[in-house]
PDB file of N, CA and C in Angstrom:
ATOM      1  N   UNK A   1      10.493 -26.636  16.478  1.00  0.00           N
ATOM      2  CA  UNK A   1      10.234 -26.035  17.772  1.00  0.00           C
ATOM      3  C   UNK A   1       9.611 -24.654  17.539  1.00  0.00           C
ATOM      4  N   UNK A   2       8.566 -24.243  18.060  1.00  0.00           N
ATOM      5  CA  UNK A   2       7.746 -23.001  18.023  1.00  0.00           C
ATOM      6  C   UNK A   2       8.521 -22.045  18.612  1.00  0.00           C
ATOM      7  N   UNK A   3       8.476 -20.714  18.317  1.00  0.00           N
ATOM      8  CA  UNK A   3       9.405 -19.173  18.211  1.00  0.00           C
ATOM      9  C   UNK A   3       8.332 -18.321  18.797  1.00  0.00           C
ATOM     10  N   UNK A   4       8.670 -17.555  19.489  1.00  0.00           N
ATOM     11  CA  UNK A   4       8.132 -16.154  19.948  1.00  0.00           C
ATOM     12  C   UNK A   4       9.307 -14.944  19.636  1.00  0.00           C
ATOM     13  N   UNK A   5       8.729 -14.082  19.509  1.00  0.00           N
ATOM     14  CA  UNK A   5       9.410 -12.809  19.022  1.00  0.00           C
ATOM     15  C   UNK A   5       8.835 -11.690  19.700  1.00  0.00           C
ATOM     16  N   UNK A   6       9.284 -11.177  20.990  1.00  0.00           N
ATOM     17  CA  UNK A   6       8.959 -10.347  21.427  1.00  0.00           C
ATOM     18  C   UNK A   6       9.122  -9.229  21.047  1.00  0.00           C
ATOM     19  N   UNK A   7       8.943  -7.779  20.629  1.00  0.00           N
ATOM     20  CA  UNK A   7       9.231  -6.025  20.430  1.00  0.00           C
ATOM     21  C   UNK A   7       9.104  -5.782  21.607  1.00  0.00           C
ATOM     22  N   UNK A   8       9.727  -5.096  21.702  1.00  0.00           N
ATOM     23  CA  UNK A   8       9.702  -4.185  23.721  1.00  0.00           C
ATOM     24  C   UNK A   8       9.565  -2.350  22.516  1.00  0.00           C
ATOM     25  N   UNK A   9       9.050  -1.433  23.180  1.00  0.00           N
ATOM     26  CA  UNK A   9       8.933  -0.866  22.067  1.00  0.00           C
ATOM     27  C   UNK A   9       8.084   0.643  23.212  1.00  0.00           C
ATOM     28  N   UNK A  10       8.328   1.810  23.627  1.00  0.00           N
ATOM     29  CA  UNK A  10       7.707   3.132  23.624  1.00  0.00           C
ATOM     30  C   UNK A  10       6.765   3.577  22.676  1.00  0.00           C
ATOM     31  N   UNK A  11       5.795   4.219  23.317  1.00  0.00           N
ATOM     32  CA  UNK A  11       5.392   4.999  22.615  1.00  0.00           C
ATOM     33  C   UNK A  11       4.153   5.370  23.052  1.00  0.00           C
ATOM     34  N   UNK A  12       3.123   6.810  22.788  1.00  0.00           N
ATOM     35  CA  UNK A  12       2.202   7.747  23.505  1.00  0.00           C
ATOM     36  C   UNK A  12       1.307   7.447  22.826  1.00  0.00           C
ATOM     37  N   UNK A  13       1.038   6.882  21.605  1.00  0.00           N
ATOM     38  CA  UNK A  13       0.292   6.546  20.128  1.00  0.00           C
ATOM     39  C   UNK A  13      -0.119   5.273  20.246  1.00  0.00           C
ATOM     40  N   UNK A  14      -0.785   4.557  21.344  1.00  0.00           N
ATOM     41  CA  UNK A  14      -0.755   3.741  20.914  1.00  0.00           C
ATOM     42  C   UNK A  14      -1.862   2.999  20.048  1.00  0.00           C
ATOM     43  N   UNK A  15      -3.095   3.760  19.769  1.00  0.00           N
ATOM     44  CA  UNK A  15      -3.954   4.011  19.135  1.00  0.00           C
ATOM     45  C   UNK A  15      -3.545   3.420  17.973  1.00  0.00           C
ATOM     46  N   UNK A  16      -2.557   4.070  17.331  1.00  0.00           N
ATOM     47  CA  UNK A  16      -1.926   4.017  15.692  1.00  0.00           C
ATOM     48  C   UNK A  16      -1.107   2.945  15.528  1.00  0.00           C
ATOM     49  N   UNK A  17      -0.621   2.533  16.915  1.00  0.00           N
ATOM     50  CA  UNK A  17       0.129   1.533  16.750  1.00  0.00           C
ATOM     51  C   UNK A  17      -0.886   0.138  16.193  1.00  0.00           C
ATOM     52  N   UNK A  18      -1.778   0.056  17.012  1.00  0.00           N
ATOM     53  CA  UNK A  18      -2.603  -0.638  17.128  1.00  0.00           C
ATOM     54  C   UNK A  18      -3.858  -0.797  15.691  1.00  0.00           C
ATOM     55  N   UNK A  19      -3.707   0.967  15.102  1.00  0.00           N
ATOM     56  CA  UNK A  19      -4.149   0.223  13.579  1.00  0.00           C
ATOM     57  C   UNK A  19      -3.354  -0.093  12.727  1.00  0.00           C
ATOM     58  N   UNK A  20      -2.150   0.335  12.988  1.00  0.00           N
ATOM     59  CA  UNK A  20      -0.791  -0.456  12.185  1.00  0.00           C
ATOM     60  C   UNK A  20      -1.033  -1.866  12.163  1.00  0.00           C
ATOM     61  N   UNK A  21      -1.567  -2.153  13.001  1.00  0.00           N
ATOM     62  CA  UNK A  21      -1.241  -3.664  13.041  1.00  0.00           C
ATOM     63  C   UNK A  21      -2.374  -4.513  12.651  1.00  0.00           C
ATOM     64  N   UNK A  22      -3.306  -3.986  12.809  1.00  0.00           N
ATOM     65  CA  UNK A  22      -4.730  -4.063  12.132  1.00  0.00           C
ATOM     66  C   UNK A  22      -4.730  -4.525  10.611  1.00  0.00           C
ATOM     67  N   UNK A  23      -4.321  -3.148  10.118  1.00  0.00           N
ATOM     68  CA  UNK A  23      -3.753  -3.047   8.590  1.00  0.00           C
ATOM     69  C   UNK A  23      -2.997  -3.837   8.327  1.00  0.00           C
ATOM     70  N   UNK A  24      -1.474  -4.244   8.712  1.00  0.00           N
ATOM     71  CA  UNK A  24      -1.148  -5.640   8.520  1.00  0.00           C
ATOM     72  C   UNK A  24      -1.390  -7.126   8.065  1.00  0.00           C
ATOM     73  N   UNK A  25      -2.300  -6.673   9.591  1.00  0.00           N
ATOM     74  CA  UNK A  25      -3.180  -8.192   9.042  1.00  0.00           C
ATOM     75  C   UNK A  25      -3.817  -8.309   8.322  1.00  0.00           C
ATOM     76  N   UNK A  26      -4.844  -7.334   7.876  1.00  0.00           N
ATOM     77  CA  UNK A  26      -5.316  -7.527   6.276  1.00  0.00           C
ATOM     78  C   UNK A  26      -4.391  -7.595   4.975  1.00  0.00           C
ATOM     79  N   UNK A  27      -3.190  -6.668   5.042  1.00  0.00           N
ATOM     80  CA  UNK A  27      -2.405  -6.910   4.106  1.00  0.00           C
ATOM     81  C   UNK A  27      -1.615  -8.277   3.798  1.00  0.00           C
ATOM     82  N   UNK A  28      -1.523  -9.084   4.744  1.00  0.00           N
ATOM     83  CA  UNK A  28      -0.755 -10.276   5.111  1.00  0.00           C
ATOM     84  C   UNK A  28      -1.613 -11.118   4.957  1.00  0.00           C
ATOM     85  N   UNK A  29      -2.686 -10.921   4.875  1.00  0.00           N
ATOM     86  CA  UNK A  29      -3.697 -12.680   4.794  1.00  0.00           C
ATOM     87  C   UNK A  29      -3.263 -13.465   3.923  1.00  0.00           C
ATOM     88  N   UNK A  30      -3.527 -14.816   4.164  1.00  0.00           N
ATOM     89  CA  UNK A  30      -3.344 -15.772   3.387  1.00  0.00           C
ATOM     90  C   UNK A  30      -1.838 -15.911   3.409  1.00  0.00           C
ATOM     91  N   UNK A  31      -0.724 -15.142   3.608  1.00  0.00           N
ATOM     92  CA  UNK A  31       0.609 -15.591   3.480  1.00  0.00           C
ATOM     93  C   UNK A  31       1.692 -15.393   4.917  1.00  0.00           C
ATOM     94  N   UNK A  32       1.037 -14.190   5.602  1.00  0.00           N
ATOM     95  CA  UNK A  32       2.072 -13.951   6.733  1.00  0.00           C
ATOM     96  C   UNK A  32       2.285 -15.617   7.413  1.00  0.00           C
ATOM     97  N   UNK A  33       3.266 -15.636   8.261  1.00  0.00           N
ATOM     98  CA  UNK A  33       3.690 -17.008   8.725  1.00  0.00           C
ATOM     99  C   UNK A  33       3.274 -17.343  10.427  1.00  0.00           C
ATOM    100  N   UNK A  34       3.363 -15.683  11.085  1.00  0.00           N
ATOM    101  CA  UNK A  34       2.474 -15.444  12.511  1.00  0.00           C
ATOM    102  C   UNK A  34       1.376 -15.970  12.954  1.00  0.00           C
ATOM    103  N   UNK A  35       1.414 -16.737  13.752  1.00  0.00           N
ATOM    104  CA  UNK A  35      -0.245 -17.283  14.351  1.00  0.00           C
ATOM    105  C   UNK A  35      -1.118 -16.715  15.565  1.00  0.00           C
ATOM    106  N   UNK A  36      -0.089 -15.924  15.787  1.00  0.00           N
ATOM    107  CA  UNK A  36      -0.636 -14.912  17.235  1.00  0.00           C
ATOM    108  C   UNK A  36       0.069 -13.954  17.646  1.00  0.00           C
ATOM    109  N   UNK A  37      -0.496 -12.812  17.992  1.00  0.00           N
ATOM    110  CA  UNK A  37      -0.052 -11.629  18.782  1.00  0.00           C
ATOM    111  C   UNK A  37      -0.477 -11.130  19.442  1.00  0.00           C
ATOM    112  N   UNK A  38       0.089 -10.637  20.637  1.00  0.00           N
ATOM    113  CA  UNK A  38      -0.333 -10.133  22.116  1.00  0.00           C
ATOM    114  C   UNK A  38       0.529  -9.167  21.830  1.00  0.00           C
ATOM    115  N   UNK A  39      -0.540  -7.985  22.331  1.00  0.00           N
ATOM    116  CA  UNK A  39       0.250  -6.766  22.757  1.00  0.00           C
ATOM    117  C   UNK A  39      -0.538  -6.132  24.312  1.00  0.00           C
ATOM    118  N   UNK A  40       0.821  -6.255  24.803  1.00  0.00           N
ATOM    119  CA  UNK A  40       1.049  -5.620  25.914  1.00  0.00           C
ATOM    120  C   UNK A  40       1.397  -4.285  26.852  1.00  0.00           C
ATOM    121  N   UNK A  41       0.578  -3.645  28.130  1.00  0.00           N
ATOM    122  CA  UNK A  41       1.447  -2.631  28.186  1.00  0.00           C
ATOM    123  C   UNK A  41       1.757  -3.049  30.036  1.00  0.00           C
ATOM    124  N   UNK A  42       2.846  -2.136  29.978  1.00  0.00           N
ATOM    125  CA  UNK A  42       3.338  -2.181  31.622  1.00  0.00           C
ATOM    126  C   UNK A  42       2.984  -1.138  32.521  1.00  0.00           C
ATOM    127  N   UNK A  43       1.942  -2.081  33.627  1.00  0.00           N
ATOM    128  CA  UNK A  43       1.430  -1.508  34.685  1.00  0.00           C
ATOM    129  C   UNK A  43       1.918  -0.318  35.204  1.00  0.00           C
ATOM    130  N   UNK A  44       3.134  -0.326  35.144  1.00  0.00           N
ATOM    131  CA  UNK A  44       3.709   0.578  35.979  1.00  0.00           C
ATOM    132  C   UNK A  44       4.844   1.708  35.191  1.00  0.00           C
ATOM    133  N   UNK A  45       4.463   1.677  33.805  1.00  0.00           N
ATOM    134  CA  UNK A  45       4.808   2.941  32.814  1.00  0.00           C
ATOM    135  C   UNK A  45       4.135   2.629  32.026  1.00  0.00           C
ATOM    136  N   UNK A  46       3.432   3.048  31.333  1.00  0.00           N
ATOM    137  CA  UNK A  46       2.170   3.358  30.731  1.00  0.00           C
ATOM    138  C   UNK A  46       2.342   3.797  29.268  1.00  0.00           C
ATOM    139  N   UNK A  47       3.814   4.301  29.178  1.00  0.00           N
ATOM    140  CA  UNK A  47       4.032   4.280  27.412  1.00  0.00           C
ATOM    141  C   UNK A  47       4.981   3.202  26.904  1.00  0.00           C
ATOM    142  N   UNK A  48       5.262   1.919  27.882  1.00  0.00           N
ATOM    143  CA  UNK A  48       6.012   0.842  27.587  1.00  0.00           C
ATOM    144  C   UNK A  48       5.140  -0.149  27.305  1.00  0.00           C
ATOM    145  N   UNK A  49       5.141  -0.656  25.777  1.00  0.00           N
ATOM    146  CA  UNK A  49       4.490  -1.661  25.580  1.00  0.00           C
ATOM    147  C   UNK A  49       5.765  -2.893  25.048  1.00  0.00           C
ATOM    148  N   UNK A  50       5.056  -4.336  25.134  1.00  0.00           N
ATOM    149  CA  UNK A  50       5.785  -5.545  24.777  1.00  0.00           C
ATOM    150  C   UNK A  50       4.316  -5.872  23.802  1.00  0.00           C
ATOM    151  N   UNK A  51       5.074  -6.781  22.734  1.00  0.00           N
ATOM    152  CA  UNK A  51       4.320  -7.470  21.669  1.00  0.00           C
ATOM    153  C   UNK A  51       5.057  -8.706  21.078  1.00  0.00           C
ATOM    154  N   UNK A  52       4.236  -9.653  21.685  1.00  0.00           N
ATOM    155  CA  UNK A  52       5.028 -11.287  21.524  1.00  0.00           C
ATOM    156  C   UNK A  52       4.076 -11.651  20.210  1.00  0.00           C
ATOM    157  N   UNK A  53       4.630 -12.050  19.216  1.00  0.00           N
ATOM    158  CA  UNK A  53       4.591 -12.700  18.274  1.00  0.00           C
ATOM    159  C   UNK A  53       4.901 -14.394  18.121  1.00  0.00           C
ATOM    160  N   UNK A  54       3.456 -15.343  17.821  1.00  0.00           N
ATOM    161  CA  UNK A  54       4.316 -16.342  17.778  1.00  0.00           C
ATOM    162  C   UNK A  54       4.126 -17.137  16.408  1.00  0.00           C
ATOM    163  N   UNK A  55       5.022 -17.851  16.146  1.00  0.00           N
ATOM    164  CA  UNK A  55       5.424 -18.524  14.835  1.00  0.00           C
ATOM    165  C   UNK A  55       5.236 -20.000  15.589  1.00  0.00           C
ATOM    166  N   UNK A  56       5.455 -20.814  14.272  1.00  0.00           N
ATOM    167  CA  UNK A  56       5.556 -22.091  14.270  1.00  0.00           C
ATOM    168  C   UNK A  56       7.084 -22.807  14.277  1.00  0.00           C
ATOM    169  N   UNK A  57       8.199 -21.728  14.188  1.00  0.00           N
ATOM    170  CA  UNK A  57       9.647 -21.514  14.063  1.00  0.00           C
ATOM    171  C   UNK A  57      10.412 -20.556  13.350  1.00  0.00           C
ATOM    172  N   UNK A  58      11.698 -21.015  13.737  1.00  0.00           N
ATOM    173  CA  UNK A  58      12.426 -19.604  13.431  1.00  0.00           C
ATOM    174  C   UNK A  58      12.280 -19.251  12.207  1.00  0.00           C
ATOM    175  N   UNK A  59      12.251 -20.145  11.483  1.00  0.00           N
ATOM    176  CA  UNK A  59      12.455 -19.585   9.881  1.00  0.00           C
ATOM    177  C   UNK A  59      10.907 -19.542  10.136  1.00  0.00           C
ATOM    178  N   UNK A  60      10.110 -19.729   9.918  1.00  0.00           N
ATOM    179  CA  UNK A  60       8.687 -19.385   9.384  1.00  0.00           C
ATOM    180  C   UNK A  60       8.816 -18.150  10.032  1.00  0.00           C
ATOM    181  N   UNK A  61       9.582 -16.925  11.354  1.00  0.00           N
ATOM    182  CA  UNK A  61       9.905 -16.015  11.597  1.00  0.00           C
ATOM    183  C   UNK A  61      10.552 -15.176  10.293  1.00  0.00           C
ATOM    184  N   UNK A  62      11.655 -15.391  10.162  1.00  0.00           N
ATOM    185  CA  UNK A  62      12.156 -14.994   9.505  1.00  0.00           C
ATOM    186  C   UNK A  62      11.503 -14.533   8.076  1.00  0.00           C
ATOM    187  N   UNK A  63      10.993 -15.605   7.455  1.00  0.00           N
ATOM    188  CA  UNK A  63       9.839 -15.730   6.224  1.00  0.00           C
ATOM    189  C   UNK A  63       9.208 -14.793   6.283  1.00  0.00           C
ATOM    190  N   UNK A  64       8.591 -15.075   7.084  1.00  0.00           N
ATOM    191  CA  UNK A  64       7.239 -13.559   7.787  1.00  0.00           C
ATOM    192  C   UNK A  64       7.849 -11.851   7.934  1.00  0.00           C
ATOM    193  N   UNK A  65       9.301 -11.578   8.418  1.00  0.00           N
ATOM    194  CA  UNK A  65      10.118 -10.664   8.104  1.00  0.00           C
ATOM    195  C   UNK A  65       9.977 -10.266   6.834  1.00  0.00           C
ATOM    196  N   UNK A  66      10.587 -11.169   5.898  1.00  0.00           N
ATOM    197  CA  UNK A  66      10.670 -10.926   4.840  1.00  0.00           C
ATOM    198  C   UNK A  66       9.304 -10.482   3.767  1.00  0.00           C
ATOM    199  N   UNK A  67       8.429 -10.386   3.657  1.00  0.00           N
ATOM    200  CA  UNK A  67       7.016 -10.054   3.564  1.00  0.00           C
ATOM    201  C   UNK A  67       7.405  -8.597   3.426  1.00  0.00           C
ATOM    202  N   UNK A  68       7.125  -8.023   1.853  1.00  0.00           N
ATOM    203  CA  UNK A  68       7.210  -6.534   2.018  1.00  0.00           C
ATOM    204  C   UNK A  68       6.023  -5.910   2.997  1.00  0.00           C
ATOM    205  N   UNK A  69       5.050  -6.651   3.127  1.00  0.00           N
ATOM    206  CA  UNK A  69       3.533  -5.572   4.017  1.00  0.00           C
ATOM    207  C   UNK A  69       4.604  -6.021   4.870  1.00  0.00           C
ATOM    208  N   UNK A  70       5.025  -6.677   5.583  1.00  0.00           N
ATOM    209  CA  UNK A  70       5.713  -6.259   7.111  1.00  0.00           C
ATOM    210  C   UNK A  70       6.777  -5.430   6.915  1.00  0.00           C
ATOM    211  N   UNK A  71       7.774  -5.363   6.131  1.00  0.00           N
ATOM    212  CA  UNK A  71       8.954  -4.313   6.196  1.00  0.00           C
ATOM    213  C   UNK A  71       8.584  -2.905   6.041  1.00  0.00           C
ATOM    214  N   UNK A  72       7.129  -2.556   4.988  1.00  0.00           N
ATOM    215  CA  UNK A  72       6.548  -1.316   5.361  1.00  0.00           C
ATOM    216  C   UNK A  72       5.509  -1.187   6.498  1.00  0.00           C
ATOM    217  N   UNK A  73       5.347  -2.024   7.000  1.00  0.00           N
ATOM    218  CA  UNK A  73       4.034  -1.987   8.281  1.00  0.00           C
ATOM    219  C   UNK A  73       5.760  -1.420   9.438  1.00  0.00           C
ATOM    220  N   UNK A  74       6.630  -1.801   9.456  1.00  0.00           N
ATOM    221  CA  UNK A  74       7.618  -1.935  10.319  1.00  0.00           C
ATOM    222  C   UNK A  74       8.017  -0.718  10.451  1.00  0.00           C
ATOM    223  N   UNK A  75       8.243  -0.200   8.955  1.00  0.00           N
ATOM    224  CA  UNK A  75       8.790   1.674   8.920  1.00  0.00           C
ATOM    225  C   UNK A  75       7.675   2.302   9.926  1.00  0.00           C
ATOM    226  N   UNK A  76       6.728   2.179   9.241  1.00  0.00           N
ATOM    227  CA  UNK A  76       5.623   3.164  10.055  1.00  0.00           C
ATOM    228  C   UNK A  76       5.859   2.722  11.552  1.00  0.00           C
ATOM    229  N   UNK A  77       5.430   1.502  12.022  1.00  0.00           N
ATOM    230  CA  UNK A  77       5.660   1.748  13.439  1.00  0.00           C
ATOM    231  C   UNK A  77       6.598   2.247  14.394  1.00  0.00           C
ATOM    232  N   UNK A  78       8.160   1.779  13.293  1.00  0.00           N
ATOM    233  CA  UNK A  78       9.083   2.495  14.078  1.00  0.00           C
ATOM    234  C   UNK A  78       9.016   3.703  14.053  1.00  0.00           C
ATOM    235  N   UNK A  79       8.199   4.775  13.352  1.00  0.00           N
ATOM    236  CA  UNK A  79       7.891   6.023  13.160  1.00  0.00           C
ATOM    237  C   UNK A  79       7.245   6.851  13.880  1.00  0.00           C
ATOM    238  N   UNK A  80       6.154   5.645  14.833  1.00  0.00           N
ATOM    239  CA  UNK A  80       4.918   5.842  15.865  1.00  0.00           C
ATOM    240  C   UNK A  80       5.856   5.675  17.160  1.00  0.00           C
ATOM    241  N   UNK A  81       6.935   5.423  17.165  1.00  0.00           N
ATOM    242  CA  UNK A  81       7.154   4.925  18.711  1.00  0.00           C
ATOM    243  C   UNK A  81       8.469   5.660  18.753  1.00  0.00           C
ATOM    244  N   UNK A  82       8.773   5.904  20.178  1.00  0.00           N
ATOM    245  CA  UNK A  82       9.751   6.725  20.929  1.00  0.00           C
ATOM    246  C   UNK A  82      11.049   5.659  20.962  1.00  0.00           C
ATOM    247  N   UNK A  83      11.625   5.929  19.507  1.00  0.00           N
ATOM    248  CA  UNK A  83      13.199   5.125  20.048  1.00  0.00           C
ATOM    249  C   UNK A  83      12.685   3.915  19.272  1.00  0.00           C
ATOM    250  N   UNK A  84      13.955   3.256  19.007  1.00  0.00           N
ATOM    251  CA  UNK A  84      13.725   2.045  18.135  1.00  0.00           C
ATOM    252  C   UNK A  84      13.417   1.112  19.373  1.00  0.00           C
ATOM    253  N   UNK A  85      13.464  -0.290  18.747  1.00  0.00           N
ATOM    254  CA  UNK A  85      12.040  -1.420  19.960  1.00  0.00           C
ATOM    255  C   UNK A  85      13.684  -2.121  19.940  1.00  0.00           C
ATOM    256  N   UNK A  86      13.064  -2.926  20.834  1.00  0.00           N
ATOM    257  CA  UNK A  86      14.162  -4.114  21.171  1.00  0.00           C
ATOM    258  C   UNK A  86      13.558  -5.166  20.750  1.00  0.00           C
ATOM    259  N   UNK A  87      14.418  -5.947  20.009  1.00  0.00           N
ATOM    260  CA  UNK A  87      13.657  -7.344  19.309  1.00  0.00           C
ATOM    261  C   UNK A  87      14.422  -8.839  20.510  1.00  0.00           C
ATOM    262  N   UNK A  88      13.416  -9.922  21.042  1.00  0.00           N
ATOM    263  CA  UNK A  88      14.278 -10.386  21.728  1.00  0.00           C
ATOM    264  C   UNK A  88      13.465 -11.699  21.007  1.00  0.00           C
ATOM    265  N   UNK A  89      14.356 -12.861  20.311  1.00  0.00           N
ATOM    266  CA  UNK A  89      13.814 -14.027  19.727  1.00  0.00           C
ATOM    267  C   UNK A  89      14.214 -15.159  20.814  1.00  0.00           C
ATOM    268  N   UNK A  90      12.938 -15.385  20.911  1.00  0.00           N
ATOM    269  CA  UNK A  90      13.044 -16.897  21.991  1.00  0.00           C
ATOM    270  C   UNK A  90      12.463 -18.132  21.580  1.00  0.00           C
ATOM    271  N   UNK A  91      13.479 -19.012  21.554  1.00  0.00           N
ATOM    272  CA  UNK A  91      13.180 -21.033  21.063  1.00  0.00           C
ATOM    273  C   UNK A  91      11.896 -21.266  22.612  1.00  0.00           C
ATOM    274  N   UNK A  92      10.741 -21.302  22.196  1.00  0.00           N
ATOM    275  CA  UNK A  92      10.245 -21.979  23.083  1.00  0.00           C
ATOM    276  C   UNK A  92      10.756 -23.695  23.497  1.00  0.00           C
ATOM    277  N   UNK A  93      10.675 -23.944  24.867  1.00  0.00           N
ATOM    278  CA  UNK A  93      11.467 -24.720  25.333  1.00  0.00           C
ATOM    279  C   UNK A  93       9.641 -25.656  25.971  1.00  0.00           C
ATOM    280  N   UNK A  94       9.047 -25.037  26.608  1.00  0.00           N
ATOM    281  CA  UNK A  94       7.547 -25.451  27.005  1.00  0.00           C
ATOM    282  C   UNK A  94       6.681 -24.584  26.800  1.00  0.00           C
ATOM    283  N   UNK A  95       5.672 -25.681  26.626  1.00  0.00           N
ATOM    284  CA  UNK A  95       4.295 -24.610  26.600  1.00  0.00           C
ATOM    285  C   UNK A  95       3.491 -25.502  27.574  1.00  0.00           C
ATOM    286  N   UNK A  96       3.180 -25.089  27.979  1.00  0.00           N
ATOM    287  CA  UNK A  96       2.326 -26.070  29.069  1.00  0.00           C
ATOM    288  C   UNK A  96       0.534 -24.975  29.647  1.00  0.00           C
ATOM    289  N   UNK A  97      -0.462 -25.868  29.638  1.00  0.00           N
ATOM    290  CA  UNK A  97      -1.291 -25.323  30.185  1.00  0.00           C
ATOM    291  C   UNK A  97      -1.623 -25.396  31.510  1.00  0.00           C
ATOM    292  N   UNK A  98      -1.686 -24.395  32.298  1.00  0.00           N
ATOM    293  CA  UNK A  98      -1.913 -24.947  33.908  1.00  0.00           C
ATOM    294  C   UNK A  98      -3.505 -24.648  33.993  1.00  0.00           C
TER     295      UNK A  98
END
């Protein structure tokens, strides 16, 4: 069953956030386990962003954790952002296209 991994996550930077993640992905080619990421911000506060991550499942999540370029891509961002993120892991249940 396919995994999303949302970050809920502050921050004024989001510039840096955004080559954080850049950099990542070059560091991660060929092995990270992630097949997509959306990053998001909210209409109506402007330094609240969400970033859904999705996997192919939990452990291929987890796997992808484990990846030193992500545990140091991870320091830095938590470094860029106001307050640690909220991690919320969700079992996709449907995916459906309308």
């Amino acid at each position: 069953m396919s995994f999303v991994q949302v970050i809920e996550f502050r921050t004024s930077d989001i510039e840096s956030i955004k080559k954080t993640g850049q950099e990542w992905e070059q560091a991660t080619a060929g092995k990270r386990t992630a097949r997509r990421r959306v990053l998001t911000q909210d209409q109506h506060d402007p330094d609240r962003y969400l970033m859904m991550v999705f996997f192919d499942s939990y452990e291929a999540a987890m796997e992808n954790s484990r990846l030193p370029e992500t545990q140091a891509i991870a320091g830095r961002m938590m470094a860029l952002a106001e307050g640690p993120p909220v991690f919320h892991d969700l079992e996709v249940l449907e995916d459906r296209g309308l």
